[in-house]
Protein backbone atom coordinates (compact mmCIF):
# COMPACT_ATOMS: atom_id res chain seq x y z
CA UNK A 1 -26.60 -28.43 -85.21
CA UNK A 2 -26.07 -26.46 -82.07
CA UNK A 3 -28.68 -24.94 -80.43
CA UNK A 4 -28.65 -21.34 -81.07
CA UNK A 5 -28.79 -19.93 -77.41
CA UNK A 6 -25.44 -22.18 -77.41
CA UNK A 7 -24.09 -20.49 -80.72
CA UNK A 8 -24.44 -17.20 -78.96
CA UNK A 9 -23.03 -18.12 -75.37
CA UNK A 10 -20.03 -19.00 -76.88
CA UNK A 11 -19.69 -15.98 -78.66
CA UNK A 12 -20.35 -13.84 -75.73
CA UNK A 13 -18.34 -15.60 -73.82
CA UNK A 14 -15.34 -15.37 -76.10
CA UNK A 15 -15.57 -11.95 -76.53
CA UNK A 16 -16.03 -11.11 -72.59
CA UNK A 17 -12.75 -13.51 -72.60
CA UNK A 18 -10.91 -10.22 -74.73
CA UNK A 19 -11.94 -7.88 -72.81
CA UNK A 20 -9.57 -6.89 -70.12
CA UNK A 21 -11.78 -5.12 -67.59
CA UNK A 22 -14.03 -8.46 -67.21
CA UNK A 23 -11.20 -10.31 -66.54
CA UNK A 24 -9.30 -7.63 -64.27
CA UNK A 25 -12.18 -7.57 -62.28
CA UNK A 26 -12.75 -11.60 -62.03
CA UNK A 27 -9.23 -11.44 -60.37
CA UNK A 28 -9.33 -8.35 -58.40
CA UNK A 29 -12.25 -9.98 -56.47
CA UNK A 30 -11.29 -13.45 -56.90
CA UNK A 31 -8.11 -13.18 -55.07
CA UNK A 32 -8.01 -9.99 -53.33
CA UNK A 33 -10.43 -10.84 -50.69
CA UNK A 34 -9.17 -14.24 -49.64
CA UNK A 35 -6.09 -12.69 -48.97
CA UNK A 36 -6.87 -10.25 -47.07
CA UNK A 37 -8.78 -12.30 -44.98
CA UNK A 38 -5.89 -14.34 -44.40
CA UNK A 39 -3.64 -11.21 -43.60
CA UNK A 40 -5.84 -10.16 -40.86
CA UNK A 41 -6.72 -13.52 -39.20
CA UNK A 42 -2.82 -14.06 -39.41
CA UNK A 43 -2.28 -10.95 -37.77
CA UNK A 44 -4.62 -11.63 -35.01
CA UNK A 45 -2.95 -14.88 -34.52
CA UNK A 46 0.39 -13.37 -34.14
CA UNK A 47 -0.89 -10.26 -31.94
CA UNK A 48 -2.51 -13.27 -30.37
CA UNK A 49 0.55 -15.42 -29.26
CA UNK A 50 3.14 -13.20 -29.35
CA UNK A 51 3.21 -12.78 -25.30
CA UNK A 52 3.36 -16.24 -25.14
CA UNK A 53 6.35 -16.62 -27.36
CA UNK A 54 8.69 -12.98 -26.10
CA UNK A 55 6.69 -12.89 -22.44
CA UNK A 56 5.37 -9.25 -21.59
CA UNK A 57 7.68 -6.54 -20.57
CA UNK A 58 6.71 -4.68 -17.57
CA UNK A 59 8.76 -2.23 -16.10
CA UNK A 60 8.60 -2.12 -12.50
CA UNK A 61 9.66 0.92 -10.21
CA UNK A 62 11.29 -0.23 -6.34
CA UNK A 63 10.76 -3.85 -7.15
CA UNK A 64 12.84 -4.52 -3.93
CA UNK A 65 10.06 -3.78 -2.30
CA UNK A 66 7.73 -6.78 -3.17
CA UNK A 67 9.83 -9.72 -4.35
CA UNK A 68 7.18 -12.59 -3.85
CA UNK A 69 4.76 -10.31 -6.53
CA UNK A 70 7.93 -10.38 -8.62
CA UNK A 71 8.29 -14.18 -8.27
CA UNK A 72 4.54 -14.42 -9.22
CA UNK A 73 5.04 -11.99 -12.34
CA UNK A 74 8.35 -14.41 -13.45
CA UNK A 75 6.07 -17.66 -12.87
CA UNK A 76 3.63 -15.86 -15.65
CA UNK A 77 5.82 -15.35 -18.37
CA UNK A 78 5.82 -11.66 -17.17
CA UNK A 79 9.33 -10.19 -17.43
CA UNK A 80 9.86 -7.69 -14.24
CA UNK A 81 12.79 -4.65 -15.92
CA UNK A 82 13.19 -3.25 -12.00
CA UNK A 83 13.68 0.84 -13.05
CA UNK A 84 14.89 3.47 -11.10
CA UNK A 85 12.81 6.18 -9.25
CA UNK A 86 11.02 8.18 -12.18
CA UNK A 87 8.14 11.13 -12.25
CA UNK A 88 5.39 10.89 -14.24
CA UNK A 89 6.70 12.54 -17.34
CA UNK A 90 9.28 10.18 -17.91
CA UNK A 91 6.50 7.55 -17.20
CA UNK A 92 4.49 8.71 -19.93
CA UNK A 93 7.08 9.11 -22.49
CA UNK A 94 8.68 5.26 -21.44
CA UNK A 95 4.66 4.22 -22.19
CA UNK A 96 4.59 6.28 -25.56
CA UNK A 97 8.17 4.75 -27.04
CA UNK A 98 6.60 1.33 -26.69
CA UNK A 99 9.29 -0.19 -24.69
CA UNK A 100 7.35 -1.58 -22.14
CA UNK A 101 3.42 -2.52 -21.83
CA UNK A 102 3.16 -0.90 -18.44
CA UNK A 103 4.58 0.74 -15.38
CA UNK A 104 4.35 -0.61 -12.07
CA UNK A 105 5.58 1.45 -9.30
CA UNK A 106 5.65 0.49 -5.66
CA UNK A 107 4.92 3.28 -3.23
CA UNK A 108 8.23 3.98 -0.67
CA UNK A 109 5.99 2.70 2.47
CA UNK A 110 5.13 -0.74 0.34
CA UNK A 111 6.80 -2.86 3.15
CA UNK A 112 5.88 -0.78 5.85
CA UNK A 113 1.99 -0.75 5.09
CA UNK A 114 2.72 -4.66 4.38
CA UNK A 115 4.02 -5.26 7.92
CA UNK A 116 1.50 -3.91 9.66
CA UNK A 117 -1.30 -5.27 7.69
CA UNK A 118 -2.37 -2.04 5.99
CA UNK A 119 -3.05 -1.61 1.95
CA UNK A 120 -0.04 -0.83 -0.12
CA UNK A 121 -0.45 1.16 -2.55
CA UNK A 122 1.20 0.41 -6.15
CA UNK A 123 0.37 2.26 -9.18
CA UNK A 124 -0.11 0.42 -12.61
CA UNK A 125 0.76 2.91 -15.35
CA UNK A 126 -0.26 2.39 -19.10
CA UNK A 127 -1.50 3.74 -22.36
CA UNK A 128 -5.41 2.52 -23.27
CA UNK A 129 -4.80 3.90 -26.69
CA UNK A 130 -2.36 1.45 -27.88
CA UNK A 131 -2.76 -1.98 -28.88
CA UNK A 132 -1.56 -3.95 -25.44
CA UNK A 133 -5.00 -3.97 -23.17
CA UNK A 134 -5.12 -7.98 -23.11
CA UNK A 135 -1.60 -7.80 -22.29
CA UNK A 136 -2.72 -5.07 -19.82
CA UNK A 137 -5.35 -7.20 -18.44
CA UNK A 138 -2.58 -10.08 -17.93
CA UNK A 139 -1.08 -8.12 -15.39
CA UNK A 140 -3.69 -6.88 -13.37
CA UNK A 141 -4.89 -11.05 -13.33
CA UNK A 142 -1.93 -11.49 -11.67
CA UNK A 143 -1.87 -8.36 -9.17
CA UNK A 144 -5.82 -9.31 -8.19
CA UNK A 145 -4.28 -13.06 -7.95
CA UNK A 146 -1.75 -12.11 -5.86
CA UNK A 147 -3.80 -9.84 -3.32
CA UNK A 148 -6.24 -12.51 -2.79
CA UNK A 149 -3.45 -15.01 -1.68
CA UNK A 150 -2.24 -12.51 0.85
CA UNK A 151 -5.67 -11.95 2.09
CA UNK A 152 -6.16 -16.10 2.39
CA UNK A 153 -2.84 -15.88 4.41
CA UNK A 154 -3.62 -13.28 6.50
CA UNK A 155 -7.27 -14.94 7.37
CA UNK A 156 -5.79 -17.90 8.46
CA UNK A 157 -3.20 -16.54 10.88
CA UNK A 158 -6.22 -15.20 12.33
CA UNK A 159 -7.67 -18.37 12.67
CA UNK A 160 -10.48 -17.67 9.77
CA UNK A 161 -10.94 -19.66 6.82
CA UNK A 162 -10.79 -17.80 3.45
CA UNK A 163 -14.03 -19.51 2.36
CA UNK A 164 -15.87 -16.92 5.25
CA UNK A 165 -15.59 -14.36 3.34
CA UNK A 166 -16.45 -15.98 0.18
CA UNK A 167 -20.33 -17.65 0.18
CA UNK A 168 -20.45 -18.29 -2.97
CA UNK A 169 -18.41 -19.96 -5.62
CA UNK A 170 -19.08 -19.30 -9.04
CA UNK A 171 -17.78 -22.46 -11.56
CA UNK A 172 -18.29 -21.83 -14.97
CA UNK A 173 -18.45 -24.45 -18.07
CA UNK A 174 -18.60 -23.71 -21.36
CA UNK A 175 -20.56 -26.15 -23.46
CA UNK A 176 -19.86 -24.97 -26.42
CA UNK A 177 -17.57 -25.93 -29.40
CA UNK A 178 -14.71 -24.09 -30.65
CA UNK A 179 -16.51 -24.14 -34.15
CA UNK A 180 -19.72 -23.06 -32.48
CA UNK A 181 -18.23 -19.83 -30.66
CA UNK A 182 -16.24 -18.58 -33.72
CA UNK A 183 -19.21 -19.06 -36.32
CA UNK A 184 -20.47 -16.05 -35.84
CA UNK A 185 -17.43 -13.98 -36.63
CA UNK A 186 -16.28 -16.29 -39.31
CA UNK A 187 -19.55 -16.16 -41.00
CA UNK A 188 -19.75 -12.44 -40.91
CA UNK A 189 -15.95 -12.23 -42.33
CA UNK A 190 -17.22 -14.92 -45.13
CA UNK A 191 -20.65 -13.14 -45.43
CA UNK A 192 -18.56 -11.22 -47.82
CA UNK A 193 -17.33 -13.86 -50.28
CA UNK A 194 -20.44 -14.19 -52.43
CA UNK A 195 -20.02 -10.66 -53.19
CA UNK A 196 -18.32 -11.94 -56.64
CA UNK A 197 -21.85 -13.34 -57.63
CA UNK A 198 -22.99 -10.02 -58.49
CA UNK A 199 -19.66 -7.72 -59.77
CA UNK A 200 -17.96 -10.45 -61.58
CA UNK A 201 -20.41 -10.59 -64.42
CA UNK A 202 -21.19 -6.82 -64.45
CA UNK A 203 -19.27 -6.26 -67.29
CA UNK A 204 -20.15 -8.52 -69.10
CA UNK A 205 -23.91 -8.41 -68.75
CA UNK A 206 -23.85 -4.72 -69.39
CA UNK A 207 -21.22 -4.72 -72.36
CA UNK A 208 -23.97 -7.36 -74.30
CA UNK A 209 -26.77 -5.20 -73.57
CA UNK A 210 -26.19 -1.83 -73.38
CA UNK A 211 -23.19 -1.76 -74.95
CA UNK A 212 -23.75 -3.72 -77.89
CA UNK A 213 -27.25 -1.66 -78.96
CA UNK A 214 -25.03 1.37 -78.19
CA UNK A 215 -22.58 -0.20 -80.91
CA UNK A 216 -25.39 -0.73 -83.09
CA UNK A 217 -24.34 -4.38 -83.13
CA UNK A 218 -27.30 -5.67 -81.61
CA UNK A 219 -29.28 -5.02 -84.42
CA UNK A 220 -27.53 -7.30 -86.48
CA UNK A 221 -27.65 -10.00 -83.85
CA UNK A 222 -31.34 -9.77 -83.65
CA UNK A 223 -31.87 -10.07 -87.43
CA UNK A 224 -30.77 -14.18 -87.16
CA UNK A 225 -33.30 -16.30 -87.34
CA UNK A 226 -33.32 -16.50 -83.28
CA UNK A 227 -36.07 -16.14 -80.95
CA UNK A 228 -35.41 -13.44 -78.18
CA UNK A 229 -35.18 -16.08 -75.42
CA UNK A 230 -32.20 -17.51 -77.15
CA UNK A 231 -29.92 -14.36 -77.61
CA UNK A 232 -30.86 -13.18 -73.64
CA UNK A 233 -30.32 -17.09 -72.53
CA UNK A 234 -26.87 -17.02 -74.28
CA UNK A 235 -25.50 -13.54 -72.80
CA UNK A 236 -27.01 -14.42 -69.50
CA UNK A 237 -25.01 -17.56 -69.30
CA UNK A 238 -22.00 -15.78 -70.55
CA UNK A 239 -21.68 -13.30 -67.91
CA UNK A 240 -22.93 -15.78 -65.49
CA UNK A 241 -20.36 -17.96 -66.29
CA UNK A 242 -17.65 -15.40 -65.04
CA UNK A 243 -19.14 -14.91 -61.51
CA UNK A 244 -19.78 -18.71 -60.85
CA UNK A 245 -15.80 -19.47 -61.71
CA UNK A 246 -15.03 -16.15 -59.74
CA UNK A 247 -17.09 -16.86 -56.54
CA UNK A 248 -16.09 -21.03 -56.75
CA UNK A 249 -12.46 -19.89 -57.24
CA UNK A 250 -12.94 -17.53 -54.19
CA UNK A 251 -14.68 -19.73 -51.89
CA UNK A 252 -11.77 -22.62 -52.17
CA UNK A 253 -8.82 -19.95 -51.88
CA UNK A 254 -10.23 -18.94 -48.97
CA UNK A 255 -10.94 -22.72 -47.96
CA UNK A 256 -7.54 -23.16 -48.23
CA UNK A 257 -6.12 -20.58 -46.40
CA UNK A 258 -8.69 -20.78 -43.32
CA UNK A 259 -7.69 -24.50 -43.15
CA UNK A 260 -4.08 -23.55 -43.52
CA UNK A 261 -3.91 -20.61 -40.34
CA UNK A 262 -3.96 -21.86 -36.92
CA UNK A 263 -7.12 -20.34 -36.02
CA UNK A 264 -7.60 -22.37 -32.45
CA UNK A 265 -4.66 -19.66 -30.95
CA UNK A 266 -7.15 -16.85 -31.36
CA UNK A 267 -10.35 -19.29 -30.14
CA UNK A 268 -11.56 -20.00 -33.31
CA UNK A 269 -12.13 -23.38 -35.93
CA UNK A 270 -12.73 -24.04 -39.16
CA UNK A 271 -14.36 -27.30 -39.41
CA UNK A 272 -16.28 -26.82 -42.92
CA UNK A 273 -15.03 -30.09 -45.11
CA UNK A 274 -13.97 -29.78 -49.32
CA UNK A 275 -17.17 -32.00 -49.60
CA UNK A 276 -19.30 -29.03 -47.84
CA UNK A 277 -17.22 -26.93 -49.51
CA UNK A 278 -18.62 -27.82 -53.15
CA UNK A 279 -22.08 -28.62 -51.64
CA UNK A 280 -22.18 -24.62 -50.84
CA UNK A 281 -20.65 -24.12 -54.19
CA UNK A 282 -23.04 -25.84 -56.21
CA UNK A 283 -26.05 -24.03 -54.06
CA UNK A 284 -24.16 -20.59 -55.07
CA UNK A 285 -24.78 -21.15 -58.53
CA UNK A 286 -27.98 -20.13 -59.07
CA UNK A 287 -26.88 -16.86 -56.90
CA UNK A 288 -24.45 -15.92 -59.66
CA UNK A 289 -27.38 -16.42 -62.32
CA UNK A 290 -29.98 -14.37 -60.56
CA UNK A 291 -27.25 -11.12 -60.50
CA UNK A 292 -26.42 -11.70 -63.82
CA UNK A 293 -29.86 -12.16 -65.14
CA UNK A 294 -30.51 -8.70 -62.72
CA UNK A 295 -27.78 -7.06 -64.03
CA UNK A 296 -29.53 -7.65 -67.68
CA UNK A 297 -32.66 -6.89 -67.31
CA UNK A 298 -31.90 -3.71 -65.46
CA UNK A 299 -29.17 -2.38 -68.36
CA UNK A 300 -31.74 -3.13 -71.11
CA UNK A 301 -34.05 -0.54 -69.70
CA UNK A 302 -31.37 2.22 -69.69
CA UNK A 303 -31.12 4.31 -72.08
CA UNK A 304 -27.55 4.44 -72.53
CA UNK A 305 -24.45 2.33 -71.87
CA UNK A 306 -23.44 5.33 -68.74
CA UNK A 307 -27.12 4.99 -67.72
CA UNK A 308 -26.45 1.18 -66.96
CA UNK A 309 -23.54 1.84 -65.35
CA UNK A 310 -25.26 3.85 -63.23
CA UNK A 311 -28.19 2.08 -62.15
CA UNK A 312 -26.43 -0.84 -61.37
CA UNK A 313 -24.62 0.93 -58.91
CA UNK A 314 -27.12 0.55 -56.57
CA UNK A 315 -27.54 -2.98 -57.68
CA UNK A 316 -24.94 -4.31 -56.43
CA UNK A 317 -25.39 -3.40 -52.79
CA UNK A 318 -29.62 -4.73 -52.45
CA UNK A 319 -28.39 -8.33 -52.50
CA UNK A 320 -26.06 -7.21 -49.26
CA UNK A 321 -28.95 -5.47 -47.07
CA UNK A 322 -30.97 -8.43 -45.71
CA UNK A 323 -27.54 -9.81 -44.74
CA UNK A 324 -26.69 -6.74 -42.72
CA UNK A 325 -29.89 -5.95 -41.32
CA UNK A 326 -30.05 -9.61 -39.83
CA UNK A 327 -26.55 -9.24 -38.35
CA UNK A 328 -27.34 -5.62 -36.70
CA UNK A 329 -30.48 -6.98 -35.67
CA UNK A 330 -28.73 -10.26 -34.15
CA UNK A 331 -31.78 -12.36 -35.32
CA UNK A 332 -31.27 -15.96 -34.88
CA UNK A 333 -30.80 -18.39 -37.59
CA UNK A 334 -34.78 -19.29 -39.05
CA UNK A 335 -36.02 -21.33 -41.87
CA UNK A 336 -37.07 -18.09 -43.87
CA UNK A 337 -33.62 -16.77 -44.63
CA UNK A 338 -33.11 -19.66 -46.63
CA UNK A 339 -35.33 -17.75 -49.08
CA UNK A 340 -33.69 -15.10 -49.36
CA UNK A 341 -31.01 -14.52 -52.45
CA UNK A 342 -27.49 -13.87 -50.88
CA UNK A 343 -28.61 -14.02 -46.97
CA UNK A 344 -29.31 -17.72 -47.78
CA UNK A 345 -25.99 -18.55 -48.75
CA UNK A 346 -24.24 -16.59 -45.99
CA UNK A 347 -26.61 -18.76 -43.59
CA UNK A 348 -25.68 -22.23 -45.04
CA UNK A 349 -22.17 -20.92 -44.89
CA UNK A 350 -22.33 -19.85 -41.51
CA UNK A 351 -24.17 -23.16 -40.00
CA UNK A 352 -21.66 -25.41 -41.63
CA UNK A 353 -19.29 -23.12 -39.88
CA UNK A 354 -20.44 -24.17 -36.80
CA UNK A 355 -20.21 -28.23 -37.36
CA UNK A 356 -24.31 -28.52 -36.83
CA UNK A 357 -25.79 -31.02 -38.82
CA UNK A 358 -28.50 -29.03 -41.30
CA UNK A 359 -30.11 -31.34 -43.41
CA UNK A 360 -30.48 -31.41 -46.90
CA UNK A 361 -34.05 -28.37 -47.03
CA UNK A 362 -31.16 -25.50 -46.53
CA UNK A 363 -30.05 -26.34 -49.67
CA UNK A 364 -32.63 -26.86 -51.38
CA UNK A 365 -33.84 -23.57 -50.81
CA UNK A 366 -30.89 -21.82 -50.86
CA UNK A 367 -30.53 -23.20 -54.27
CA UNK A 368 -34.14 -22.72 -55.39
CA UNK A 369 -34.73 -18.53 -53.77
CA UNK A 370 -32.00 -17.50 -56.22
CA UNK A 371 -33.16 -19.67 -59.18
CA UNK A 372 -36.43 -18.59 -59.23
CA UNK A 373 -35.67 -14.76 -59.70
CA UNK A 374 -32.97 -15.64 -61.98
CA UNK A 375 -35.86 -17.15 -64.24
CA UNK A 376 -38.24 -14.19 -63.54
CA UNK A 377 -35.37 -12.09 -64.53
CA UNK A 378 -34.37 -14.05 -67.89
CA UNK A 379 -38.45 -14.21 -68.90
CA UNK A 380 -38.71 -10.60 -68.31
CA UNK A 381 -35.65 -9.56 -70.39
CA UNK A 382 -36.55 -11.94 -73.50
CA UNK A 383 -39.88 -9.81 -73.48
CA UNK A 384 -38.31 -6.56 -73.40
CA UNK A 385 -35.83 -7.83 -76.32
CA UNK A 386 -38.98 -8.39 -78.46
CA UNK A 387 -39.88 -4.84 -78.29
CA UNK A 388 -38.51 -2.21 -81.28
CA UNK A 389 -38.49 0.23 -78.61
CA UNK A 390 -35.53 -1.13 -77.24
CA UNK A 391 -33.34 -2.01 -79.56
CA UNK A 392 -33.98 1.88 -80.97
CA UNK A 393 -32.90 3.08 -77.28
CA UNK A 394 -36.57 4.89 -77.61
C-alpha cells in the first residue's frame, strides 16, 4: 500500500497540474527572467564593442589645422568627418541627430598659438545625456595623449628630459581575476533567480489550503483515516514540487545562456561548471520547501481564500530583504549568511561565481538554514490542521 501522505501528493499534484494559473506562472518566471538577463548582458556586449567594430565618428571643425592629432585620431580607430565652419546651434542640433559622438573644433589661431609655443585652444563638443560617454572618454584619452607628446617634444628641444617634470610614476597591476571582478555584479543580477522558490508554488499551496476549506472540500479530505501530518506533508510537497522544477529549470537556462554570451568583451566571466551548477541546485531545494511550507502555514490562518492572497503578499518579498540589506550595506562575504534562507543561496552562488574554492560547510548550511524552517513550518501547520477551528474558518 502507498503511504498516505504519498496518496495525497499525487493528488495535489495532479490537480495543481490542471490548473492553468500554477502552470502560467511556473513559466512566466521560469523563462522570463533568464531571458532577460541575456537581453541586457547582450546588449551591453554590443554597446560594448560596437566602436571597435564601426570606429567612432567624430566630427571635426578646421581639421587642417592639426593634421598630426588627426593622424593620432585615425591610428585609434577614431574616424575624423573634417566639417565646415559652424555656430553653436548647428553644433547642438548635429549632437542631438546622433550623427556624430562629438564635435571637435579647432580655434582659427590653432597653428599660430602652436608655432610660438602657446596653448591652442580646441573645443570638444558633446551631449552627456546620451548614451556615448565611454566613447566620449575615448577621445579625450587621445587629446590628453596627444598634448603630453608635444609637451615631451618641446622639453627636449630645450634640452630637459620629460621625466623632470614627472617624479613619480604610477604602475598599476591588477591581481585580480576576470571571474573575481565581475562576481559581484553577476551575483547581484543572479541574486534574483531563486525568486521562483517562493512564487512558483504560491498557487498551489494556497489553492490546497485556503481554497479547498473555502470549497468545503477539505472537510471531506480530513474525514480519511489520515493523520494531519500526512494531508499537510502531501500538499506541501505538491506545491513544493512546482518551485524546485521552476527554480532548477531557471538556474540551467540561465547557465546556458551566461556560458553562451561573450561576457569577457564587457570584463566579465562566467566560470561556474554544470557540476556546480547542480551542487547549487540540490542546496536550493530545501529553499523551495521552506516557501512552500511558509506559504501554508500562513494561508491556513486566513480566514478566507482573498485573505491568503493577501498576506502572502508580503511574503514573498521577507525572503529578499537580508539579500538587499547586505548588498546596500556592501558587507563582505561571512560564515553567518550561510544561515540565512535565500541570502545563503545567493552567497554560494556568488562565490562560485568568482572561481574561489569554498569547501563543502557552505553547503551544508545553505542546505540545512532553509530545511530547518521548512520543518518548523510543516510541524506547525499539521497542528493547526488538527484544530476544528480551522477547518470551520472560525
Amino acid at each position: 500500500m502507498k503511504a498516505k501522505w504519498l496518496i495525497v501528493f499525487l493528488k495535489e499534484f495532479r490537480e495543481t497540474l490542471r490548473d492553468r494559473r500554477s502552470l502560467s506562472l511556473l513559466a512566466l518566471f521560469t523563462f522570463m527572467y533568464p531571458v532577460m538577463l541575456g537581453l541586457v548582458l547582450h546588449q551591453q556586449i554590443k554597446k560594448a564593442t560596437r566602436p571597435e567594430r564601426e570606429g567612432i565618428e567624430l566630427a571635426v571643425i578646421n581639421a587642417a589645422m592639426a593634421p598630426n592629432m588627426m593622424t593620432q585620431f585615425k591610428h585609434k580607430n577614431i574616424n575624423v568627418r573634417p566639417m565646415g565652419p559652424m555656430d553653436e546651434e548647428q553644433i547642438a542640433n548635429l549632437l542631438r541627430d546622433k550623427k556624430t559622438v562629438a564635435v571637435l573644433r579647432i580655434s582659427d589661431k590653432f597653428a599660430d598659438n602652436y608655432q610660438a609655443m602657446r596653448p591652442a585652444e580646441v573645443e570638444l563638443w558633446f551631449d552627456s545625456a546620451s548614451d556615448n560617454r565611454g566613447r566620449q572618454r575615448d577621445i579625450e584619452d587621445v587629446l590628453q595623449s596627444y598634448g603630453s607628446g608635444v609637451a615631451s617634444a618641446r622639453l627636449l628641444a630645450h634640452g630637459v628630459s620629460p621625466a623632470t617634470v614627472a617624479p613619480v610614476k604610477l604602475q598599476r597591476y591588477d591581481t585580480g581575476t576576470t571571474a573575481a571582478r565581475s562576481a559581484g555584479l553577476i551575483g547581484g543580477i543572479l541574486g534574483f533567480l531563486f525568486f521562483p522558490a517562493v512564487i512558483c508554488g504560491l498557487s498551489a499551496a494556497v489553492d490546497s489550503t485556503a481554497g479547498e476549506r473555502e470549497r468545503r472540500s477539505l472537510e471531506v479530505l480530513m474525514s480519511q483515516p489520515a493523520h494531519s501530518w500526512e494531508l499537510v506533508v502531501g500538499k506541501w510537497l505538491a506545491a513544493a514540487s512546482l518551485a524546485i522544477i521552476g527554480i532548477t529549470l531557471e538556474l540551467f537556462l540561465a547557465h546556458a545562456i551566461m556560458s553562451w554570451l561573450p561576457l569577457e568583451e564587457i570584463g566579465m566571466a562566467w566560470r561556474v561548471t554544470t557540476l556546480d551548477l547542480l551542487l547549487v541546485s540540490l542546496a536550493s531545494i530545501p529553499l523551495s520547501l521552506f516557501a512552500s511550507s511558509l506559504q501554508i502555514a500562513v494561508a491556513m490562518n486566513a480566514k478566507s481564500f482573498k485573505e491568503a492572497q493577501s498576506m502572502l503578499t508580503f511574503v514573498l518579498f521577507m525572503p529578499m530583504v537580508p539579500g538587499l540589506a547586505v548588498t546596500m550595506m556592501d558587507l563582505k562575504t561571512a560564515t553567518w549568511m550561510y544561515s540565512v534562507p535565500m541570502l545563503s543561496n545567493q552567497t554560494l552562488l556568488r562565490e562560485i561565481a568568482k572561481g574561489d574554492q569554498i569547501g563543502v560547510l557552505p553547503y551544508l548550511l545553505t542546505f540545512a538554514s532553509s530545511m530547518v524552517w521548512a520543518l518548523v513550518a510543516v510541524a506547525f501547520a499539521s497542528w493547526r490542521m488538527k484544530s476544528e477551528r480551522y477547518v470551520l474558518a472560525v
